[in-house]
N, C-alpha and C. Protein backbone atom coordinates (compact mmCIF):
# COMPACT_ATOMS: atom_id res chain seq x y z
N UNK A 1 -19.90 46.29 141.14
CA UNK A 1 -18.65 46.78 140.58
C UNK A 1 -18.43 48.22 141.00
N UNK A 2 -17.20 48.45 141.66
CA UNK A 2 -16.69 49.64 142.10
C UNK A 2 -15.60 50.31 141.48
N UNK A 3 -15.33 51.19 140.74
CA UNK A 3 -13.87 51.83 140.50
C UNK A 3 -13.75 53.45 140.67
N UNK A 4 -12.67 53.73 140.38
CA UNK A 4 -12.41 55.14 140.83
C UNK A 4 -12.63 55.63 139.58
N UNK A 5 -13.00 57.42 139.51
CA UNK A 5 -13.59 58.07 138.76
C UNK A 5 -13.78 59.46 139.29
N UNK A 6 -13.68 60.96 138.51
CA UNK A 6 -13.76 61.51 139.22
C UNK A 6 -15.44 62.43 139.00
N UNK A 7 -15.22 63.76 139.98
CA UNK A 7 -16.85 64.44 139.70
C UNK A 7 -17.06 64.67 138.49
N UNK A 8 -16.30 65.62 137.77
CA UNK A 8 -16.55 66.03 136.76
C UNK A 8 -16.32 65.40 135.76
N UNK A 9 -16.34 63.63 135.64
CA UNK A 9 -16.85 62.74 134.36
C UNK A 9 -18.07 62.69 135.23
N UNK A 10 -18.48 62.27 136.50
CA UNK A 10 -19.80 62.17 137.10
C UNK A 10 -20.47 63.00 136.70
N UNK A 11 -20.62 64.69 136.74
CA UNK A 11 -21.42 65.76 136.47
C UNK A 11 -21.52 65.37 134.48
N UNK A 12 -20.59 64.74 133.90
CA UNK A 12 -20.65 65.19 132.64
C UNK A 12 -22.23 63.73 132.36
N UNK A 13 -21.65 62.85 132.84
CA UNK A 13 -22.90 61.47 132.68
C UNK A 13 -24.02 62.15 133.02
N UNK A 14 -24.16 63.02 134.09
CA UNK A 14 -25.89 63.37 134.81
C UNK A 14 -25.92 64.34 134.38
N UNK A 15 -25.54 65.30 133.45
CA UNK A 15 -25.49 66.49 132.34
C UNK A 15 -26.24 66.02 131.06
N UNK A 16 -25.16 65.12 130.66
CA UNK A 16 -25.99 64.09 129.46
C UNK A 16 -26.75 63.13 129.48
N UNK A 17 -27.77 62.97 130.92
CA UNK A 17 -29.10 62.67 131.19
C UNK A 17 -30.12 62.98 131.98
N UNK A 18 -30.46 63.96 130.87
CA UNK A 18 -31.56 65.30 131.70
C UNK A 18 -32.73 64.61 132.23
N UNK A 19 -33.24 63.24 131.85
CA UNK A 19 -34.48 62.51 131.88
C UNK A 19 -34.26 61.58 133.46
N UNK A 20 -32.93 61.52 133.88
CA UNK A 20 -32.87 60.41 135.30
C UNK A 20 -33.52 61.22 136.45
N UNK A 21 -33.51 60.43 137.49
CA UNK A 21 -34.13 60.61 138.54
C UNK A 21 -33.07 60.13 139.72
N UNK A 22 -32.53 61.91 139.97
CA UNK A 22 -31.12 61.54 140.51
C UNK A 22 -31.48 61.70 141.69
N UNK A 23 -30.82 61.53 142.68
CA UNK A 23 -30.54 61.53 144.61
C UNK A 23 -29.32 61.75 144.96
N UNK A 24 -29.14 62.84 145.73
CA UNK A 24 -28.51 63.16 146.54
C UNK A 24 -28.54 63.02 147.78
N UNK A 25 -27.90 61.90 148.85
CA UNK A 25 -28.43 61.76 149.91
C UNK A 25 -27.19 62.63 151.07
N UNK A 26 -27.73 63.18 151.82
CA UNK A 26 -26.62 63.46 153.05
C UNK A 26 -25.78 64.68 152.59
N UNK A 27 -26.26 65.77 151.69
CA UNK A 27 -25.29 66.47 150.95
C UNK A 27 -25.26 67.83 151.48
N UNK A 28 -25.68 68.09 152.87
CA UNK A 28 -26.03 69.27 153.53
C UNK A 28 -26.77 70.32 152.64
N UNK A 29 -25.58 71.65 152.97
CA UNK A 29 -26.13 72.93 151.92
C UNK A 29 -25.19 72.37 150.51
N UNK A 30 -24.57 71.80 150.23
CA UNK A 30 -23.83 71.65 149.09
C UNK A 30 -24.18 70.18 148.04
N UNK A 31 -25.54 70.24 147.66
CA UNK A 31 -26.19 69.27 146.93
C UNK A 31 -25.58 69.38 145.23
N UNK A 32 -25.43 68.49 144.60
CA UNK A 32 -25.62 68.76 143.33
C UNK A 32 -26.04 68.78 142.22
N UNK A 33 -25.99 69.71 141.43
CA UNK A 33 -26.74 70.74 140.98
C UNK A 33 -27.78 70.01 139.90
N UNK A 34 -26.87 68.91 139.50
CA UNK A 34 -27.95 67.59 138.51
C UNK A 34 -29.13 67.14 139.12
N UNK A 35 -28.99 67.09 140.77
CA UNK A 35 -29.93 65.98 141.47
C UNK A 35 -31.35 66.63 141.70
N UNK A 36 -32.40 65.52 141.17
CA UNK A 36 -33.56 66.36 141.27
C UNK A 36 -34.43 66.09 142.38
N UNK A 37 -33.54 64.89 143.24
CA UNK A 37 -34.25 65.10 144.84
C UNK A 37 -33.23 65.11 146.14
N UNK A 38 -33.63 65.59 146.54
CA UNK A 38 -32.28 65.85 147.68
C UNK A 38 -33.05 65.25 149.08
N UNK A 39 -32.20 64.42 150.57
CA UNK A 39 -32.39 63.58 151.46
C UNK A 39 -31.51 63.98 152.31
N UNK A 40 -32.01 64.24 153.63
CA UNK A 40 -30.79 64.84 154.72
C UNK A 40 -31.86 64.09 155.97
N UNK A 41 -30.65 63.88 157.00
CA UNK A 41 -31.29 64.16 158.51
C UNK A 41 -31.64 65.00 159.00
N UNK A 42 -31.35 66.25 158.29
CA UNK A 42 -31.62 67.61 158.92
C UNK A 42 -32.80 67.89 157.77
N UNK A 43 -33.62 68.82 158.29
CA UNK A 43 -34.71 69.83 157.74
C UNK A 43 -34.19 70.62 156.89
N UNK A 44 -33.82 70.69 155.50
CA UNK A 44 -33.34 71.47 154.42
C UNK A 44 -34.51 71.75 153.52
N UNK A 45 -35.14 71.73 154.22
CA UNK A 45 -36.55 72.16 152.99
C UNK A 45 -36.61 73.55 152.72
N UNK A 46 -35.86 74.26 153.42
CA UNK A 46 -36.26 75.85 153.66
C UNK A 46 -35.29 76.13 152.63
N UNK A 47 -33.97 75.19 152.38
CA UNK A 47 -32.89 75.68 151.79
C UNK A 47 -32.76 75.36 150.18
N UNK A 48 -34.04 74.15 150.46
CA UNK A 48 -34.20 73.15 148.49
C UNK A 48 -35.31 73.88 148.06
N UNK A 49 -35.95 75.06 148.06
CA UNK A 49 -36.79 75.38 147.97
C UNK A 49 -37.83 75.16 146.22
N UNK A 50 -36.77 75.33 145.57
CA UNK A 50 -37.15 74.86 144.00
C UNK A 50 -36.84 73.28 143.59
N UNK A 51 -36.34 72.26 144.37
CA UNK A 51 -36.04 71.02 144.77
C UNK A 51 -37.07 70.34 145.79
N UNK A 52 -37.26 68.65 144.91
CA UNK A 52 -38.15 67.54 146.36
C UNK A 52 -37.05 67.39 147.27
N UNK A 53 -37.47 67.80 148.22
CA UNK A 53 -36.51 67.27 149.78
C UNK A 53 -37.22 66.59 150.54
N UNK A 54 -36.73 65.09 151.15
CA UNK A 54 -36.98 64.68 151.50
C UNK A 54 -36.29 64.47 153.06
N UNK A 55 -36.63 64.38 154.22
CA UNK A 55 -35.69 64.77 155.64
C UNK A 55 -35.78 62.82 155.51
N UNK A 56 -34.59 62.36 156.72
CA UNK A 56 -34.49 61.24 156.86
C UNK A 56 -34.58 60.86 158.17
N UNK A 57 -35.61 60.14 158.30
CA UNK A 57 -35.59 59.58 159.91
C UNK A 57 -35.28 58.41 160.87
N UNK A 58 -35.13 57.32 159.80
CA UNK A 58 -35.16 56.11 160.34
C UNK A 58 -33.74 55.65 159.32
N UNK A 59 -32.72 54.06 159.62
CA UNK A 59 -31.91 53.99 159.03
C UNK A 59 -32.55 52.93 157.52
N UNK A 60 -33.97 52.84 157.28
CA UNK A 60 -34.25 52.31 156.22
C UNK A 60 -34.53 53.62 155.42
N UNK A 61 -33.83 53.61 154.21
CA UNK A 61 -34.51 54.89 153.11
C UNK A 61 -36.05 55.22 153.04
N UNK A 62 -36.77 56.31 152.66
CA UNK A 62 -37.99 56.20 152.65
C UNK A 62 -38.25 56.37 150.72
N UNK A 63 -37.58 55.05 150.34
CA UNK A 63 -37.80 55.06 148.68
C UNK A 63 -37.99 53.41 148.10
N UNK A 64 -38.62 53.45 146.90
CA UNK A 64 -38.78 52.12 146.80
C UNK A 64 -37.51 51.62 145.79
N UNK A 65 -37.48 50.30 146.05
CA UNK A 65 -36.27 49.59 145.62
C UNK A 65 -36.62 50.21 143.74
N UNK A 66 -35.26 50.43 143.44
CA UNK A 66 -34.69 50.82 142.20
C UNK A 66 -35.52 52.02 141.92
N UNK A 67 -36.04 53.41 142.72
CA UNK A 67 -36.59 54.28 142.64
C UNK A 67 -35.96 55.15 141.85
N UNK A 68 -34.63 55.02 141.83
CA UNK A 68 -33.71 56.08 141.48
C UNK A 68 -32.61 55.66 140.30
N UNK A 69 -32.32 56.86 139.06
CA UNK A 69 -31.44 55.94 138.26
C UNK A 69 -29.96 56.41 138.77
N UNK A 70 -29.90 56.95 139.67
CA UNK A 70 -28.69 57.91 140.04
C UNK A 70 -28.69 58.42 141.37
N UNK A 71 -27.47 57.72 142.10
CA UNK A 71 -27.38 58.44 143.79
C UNK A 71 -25.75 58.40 143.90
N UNK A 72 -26.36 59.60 144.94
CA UNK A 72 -25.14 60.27 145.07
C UNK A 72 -24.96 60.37 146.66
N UNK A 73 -23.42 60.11 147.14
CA UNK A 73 -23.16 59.84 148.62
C UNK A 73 -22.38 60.46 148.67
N UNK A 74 -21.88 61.70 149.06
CA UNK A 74 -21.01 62.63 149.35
C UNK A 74 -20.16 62.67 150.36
N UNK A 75 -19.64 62.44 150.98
CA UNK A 75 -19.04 62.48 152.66
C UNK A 75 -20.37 62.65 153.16
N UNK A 76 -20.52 61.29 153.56
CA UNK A 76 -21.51 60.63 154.14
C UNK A 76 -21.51 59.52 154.58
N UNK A 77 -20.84 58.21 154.20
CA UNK A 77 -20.43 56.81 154.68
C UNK A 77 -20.07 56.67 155.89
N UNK A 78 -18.72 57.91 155.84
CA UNK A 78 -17.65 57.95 157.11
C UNK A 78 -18.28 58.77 158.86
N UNK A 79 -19.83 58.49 158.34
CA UNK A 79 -20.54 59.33 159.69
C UNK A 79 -21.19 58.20 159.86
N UNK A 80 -21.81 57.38 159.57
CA UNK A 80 -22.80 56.33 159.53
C UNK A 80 -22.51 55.27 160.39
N UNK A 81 -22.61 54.96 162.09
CA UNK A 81 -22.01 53.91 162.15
C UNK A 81 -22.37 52.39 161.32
N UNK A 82 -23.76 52.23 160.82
CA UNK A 82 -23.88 50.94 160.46
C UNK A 82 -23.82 51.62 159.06
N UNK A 83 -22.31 51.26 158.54
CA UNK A 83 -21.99 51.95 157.21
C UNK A 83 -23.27 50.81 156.08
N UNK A 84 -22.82 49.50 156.80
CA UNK A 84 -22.71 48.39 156.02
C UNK A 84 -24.03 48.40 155.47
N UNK A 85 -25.20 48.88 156.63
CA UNK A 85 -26.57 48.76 156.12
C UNK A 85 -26.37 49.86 155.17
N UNK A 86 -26.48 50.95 155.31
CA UNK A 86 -25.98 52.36 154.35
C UNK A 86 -25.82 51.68 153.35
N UNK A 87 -24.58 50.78 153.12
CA UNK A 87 -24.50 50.77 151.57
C UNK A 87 -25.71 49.85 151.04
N UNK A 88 -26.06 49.28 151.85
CA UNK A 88 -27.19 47.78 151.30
C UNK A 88 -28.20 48.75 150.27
N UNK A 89 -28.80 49.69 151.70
CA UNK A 89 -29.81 50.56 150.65
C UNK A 89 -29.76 51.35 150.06
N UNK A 90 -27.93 51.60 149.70
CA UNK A 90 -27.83 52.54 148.39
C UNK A 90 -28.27 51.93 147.31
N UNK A 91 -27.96 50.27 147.09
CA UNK A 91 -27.81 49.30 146.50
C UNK A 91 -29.46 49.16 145.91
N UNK A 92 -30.10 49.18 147.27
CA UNK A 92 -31.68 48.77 146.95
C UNK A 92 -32.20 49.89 146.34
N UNK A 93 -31.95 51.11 146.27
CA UNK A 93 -32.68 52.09 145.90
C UNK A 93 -32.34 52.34 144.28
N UNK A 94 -31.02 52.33 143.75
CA UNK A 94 -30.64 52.30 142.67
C UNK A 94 -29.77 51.57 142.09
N UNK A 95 -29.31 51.61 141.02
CA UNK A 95 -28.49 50.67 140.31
C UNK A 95 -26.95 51.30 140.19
N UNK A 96 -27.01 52.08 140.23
CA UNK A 96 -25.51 53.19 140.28
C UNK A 96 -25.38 54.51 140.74
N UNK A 97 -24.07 54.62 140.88
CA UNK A 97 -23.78 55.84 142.43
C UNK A 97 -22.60 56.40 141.52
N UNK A 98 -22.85 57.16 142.48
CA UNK A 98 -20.79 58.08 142.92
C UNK A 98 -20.77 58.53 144.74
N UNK A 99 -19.91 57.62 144.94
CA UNK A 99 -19.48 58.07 146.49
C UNK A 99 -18.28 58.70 146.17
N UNK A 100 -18.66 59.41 147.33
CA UNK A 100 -16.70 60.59 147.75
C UNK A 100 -17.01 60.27 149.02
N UNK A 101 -15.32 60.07 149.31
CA UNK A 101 -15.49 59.81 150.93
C UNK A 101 -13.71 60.58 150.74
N UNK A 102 -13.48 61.33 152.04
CA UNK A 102 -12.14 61.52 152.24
C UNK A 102 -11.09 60.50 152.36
N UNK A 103 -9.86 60.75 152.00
CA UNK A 103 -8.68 59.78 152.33
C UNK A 103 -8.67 59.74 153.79
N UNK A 104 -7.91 59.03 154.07
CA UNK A 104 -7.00 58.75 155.80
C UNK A 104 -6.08 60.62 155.93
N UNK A 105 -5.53 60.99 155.05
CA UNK A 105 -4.94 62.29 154.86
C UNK A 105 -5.89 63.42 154.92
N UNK A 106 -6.64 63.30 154.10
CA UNK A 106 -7.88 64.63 154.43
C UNK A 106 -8.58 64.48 155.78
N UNK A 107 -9.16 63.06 156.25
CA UNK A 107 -9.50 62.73 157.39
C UNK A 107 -9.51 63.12 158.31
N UNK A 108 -7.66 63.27 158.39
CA UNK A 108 -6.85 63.61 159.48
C UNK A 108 -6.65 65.07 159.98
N UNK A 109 -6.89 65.96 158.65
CA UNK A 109 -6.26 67.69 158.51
C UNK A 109 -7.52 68.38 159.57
N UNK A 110 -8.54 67.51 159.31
CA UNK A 110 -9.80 68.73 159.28
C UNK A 110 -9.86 68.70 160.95
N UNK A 111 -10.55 70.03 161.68
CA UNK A 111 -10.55 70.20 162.76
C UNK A 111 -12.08 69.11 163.02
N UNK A 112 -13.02 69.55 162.32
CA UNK A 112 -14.61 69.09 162.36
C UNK A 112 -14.86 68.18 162.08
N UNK A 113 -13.78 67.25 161.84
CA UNK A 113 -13.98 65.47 161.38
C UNK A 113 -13.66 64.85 163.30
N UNK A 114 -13.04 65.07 163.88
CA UNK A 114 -12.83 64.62 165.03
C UNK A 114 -14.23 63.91 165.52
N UNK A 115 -15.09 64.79 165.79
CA UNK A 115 -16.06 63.75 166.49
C UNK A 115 -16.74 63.78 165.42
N UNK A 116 -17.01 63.74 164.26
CA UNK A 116 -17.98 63.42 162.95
C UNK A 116 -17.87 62.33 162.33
N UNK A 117 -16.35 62.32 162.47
CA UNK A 117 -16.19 60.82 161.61
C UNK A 117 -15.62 59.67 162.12
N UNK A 118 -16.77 58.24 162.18
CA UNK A 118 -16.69 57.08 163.07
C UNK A 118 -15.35 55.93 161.89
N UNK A 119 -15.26 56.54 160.39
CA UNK A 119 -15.05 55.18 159.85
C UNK A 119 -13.57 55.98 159.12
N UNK A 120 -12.80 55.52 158.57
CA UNK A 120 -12.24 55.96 157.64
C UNK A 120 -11.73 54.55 156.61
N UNK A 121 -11.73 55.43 155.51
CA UNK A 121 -11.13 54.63 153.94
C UNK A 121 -9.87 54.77 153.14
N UNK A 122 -9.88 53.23 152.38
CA UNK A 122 -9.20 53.79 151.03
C UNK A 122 -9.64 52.33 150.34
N UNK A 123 -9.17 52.91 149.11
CA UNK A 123 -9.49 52.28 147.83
C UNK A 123 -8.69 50.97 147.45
N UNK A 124 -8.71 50.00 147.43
CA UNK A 124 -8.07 48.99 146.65
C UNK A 124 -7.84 48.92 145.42
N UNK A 125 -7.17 49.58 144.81
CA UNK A 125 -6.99 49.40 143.18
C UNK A 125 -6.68 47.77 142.87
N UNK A 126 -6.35 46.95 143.47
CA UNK A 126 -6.16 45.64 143.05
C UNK A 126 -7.52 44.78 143.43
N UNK A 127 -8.48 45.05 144.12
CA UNK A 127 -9.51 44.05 144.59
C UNK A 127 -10.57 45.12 144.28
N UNK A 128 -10.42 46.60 143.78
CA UNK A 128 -11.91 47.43 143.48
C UNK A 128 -12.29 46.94 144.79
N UNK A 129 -12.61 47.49 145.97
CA UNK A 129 -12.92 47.57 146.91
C UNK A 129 -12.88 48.61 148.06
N UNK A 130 -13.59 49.12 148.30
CA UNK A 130 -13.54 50.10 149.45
C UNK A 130 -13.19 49.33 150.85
N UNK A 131 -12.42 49.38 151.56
CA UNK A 131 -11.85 49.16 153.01
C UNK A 131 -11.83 49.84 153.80
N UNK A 132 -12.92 49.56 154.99
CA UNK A 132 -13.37 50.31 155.63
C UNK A 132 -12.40 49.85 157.49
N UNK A 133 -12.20 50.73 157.89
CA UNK A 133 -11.56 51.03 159.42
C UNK A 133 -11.75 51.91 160.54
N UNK A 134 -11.75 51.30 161.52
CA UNK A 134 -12.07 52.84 162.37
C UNK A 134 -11.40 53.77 162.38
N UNK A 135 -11.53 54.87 162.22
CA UNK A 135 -10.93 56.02 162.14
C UNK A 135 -9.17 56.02 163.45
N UNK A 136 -8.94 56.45 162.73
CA UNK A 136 -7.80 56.49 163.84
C UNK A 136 -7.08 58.41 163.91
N UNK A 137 -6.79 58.84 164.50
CA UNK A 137 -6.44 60.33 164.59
C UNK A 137 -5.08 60.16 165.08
N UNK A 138 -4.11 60.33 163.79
CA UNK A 138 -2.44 59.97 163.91
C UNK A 138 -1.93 61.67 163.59
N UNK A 139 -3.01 62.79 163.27
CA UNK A 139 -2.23 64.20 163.36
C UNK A 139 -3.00 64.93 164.03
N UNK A 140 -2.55 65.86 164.57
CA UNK A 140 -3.48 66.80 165.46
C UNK A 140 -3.89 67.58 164.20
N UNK A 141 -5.04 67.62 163.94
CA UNK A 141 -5.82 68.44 162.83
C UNK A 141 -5.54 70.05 163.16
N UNK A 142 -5.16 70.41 161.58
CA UNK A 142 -4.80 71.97 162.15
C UNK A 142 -5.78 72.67 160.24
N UNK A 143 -6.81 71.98 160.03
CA UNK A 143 -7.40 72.75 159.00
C UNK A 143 -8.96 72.77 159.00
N UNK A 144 -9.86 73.99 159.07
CA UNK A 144 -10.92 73.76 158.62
C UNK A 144 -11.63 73.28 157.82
N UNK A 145 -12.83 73.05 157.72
CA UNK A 145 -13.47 72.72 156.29
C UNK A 145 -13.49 73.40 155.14
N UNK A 146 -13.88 74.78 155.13
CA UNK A 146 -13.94 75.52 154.05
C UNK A 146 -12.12 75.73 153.54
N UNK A 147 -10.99 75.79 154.45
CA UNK A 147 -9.27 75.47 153.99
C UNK A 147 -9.25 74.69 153.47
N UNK A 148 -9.90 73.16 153.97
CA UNK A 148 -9.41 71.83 152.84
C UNK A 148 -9.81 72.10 151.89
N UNK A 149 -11.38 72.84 151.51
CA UNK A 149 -11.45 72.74 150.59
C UNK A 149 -10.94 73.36 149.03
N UNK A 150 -10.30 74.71 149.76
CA UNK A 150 -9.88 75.20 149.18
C UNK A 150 -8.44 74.78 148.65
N UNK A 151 -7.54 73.67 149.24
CA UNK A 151 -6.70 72.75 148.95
C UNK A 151 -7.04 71.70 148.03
N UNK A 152 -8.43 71.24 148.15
CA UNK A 152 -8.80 70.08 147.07
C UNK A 152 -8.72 70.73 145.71
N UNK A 153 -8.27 71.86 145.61
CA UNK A 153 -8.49 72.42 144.01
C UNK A 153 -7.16 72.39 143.40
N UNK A 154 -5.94 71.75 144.14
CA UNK A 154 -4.86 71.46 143.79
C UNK A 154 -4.24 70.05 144.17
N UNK A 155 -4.74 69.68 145.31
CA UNK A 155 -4.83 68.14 145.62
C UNK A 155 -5.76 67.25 145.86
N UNK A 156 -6.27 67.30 145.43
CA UNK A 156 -8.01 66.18 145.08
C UNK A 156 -7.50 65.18 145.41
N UNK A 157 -6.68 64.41 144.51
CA UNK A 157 -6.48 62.99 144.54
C UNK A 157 -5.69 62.66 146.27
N UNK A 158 -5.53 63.38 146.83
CA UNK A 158 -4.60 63.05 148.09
C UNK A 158 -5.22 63.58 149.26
N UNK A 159 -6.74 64.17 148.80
CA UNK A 159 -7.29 64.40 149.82
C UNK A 159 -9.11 63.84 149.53
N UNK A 160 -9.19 62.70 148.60
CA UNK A 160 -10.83 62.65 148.58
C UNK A 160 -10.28 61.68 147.63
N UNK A 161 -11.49 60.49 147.93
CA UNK A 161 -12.00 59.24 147.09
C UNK A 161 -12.87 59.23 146.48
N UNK A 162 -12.58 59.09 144.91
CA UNK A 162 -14.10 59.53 144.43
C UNK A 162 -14.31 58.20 143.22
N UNK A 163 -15.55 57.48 143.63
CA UNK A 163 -15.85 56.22 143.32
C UNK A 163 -16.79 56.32 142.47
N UNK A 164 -17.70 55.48 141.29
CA UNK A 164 -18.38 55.03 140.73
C UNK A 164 -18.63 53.93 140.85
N UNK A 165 -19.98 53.58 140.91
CA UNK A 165 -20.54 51.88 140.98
C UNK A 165 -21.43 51.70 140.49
N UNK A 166 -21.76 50.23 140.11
CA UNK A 166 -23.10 50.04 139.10
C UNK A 166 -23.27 48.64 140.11
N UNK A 167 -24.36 48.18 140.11
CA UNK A 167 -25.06 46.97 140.57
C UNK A 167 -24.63 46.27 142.35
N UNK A 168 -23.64 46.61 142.61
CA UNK A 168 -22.88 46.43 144.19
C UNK A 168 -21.38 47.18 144.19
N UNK A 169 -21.57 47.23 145.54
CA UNK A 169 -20.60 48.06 146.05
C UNK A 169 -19.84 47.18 147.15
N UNK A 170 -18.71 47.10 146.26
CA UNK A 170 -17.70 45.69 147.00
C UNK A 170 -17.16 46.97 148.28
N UNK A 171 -16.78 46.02 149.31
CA UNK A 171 -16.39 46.95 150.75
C UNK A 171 -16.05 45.34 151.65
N UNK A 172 -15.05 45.76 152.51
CA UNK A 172 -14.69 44.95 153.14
C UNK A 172 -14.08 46.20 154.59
N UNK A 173 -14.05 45.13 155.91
CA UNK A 173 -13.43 46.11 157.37
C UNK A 173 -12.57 45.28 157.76
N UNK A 174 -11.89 45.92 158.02
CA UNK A 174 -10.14 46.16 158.19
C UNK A 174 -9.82 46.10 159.69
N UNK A 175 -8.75 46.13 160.28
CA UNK A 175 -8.60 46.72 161.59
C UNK A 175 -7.52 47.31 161.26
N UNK A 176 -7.28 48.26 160.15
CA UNK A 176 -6.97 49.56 159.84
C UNK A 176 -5.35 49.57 160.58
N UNK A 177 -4.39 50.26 160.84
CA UNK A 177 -2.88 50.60 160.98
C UNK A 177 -2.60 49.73 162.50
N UNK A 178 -1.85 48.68 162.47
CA UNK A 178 -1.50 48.14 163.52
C UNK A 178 -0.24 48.37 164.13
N UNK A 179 0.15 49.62 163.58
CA UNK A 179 1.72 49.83 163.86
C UNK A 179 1.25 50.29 165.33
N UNK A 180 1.73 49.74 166.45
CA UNK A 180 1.53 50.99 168.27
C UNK A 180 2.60 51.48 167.64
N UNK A 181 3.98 51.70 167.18
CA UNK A 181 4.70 52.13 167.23
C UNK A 181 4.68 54.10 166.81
N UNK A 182 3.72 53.97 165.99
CA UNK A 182 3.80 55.23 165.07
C UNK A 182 3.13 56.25 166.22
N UNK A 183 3.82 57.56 166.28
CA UNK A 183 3.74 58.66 167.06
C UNK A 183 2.82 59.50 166.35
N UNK A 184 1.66 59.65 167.45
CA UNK A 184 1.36 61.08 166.70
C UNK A 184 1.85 62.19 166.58
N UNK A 185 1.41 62.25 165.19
CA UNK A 185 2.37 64.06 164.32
C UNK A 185 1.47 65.14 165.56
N UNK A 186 2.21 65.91 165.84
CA UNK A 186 1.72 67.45 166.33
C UNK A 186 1.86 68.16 165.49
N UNK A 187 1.17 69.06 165.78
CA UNK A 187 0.97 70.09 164.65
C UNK A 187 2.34 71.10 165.23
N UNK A 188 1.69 71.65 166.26
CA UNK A 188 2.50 72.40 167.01
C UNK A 188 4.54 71.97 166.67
N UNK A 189 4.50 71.00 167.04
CA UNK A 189 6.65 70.49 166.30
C UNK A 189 6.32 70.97 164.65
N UNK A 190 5.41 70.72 163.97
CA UNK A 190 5.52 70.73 162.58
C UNK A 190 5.86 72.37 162.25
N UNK A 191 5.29 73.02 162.88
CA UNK A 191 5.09 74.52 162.80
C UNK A 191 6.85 75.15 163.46
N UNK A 192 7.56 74.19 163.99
CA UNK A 192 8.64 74.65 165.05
C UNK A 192 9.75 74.00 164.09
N UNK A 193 9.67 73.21 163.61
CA UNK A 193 10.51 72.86 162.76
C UNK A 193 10.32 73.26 161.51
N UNK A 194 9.36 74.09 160.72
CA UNK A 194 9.18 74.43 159.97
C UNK A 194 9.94 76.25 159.96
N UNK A 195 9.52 77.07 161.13
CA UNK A 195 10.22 77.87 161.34
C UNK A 195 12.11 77.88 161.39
N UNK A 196 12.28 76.49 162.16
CA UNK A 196 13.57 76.41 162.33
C UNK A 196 14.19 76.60 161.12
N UNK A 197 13.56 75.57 159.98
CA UNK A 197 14.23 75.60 158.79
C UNK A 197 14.14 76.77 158.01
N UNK A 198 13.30 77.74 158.33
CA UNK A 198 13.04 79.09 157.24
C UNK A 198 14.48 79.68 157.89
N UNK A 199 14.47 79.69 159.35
CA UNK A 199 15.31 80.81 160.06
C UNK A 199 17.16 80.14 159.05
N UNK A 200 17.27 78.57 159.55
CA UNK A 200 18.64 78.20 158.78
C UNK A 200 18.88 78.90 157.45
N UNK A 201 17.37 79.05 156.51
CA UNK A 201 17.96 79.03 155.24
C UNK A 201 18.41 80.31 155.07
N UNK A 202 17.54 81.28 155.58
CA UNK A 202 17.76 82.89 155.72
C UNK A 202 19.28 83.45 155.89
N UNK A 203 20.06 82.67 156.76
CA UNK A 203 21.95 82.62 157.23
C UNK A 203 22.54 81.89 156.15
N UNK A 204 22.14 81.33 155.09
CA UNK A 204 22.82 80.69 154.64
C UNK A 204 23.19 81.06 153.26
């Protein structure tokens, strides 16, 4: 079972259970702050220093089935090409999560998602299901990472998916926007027509 939910009912559940044995997998420098073991591909041991870190090497977890009462997947899915195994052994390792994965809209803004991200999502509110697609790049990205994020503090919901699950994680793949028709947005016209219209209103 999958539904939407956001961090901060997530932080308030792993607040009001100081006793779990949470995971954070894939969460770079920005782990959170509940989780009492943290898991990267990269060497962050230097950076978890009062935290178990564990580095990741192979695509099987190095944890035993139901090790954990709490994991956490951060923008992390949408890098993974074999998402599908990914989720199997979120599944095997614990009984319930919170994934965030960006929209198709946040996806699109960031300059550093281009070659990072193989998959993109959205949510089924009618089937609770995550639907997964290949990424497709329909705007020329004109925002950094640390800009979006500073945008998610007024548009969250239109720029990030933020899920809860207990026992499976329903997901299905797509072949994602079949329109050929649709043009990619430039950034560059957006910025020219955006001027145009400041300059009209200024005469008017």
């Amino acid at each position: 079972m999958i539904r939407r939910t956001s961090i901060n009912h997530i932080n308030n559940i792993l607040k009001n259970n100081p006793n779990w044995k949470i995971l954070d997998i894939g969460c770079g420098y920005t782990a959170n702050k509940y989780a009492t073991e943290i898991a990267d591909a990269k060497d962050l041991s230097f950076f978890y220093k009062n935290k178990k870190f564990i580095k990741i090497n192979q695509k099987i977890l190095p944890f035993k089935d139901k090790e954990f009462d709490f994991v956490i997947a951060s923008h992390v899915i949408e890098h993974v090409a074999d998402f599908e195994f990914f989720i199997k052994e979120l599944e095997r390792i614990s009984n319930k999560g919170y994934i965030e994965l960006p929209t198709r809209l946040g996806d699109n803004l960031v300059f550093e998602n281009i070659k990072d991200h193989i998959w993109w999502f959205i949510y089924n509110d009618e089937t609770n299901e995550i639907v997964a697609s290949h990424k497709n790049q329909l705007i020329e990205p004109f925002l950094n990472v640390s800009t979006a994020k500073k945008l998610e503090q007024a548009f969250r919901e239109s720029l990030v998916i933020e899920l809860k699950w207990e026992k499976t994680i329903e997901y299905r793949i797509s072949d994602g926007i079949k329109n050929s028709n649709f043009q990619k947005i430039s950034f560059l016209k957006l910025i020219k027509k955006y001027f145009s219209k400041r300059i009209r209103m200024l005469f008017n």
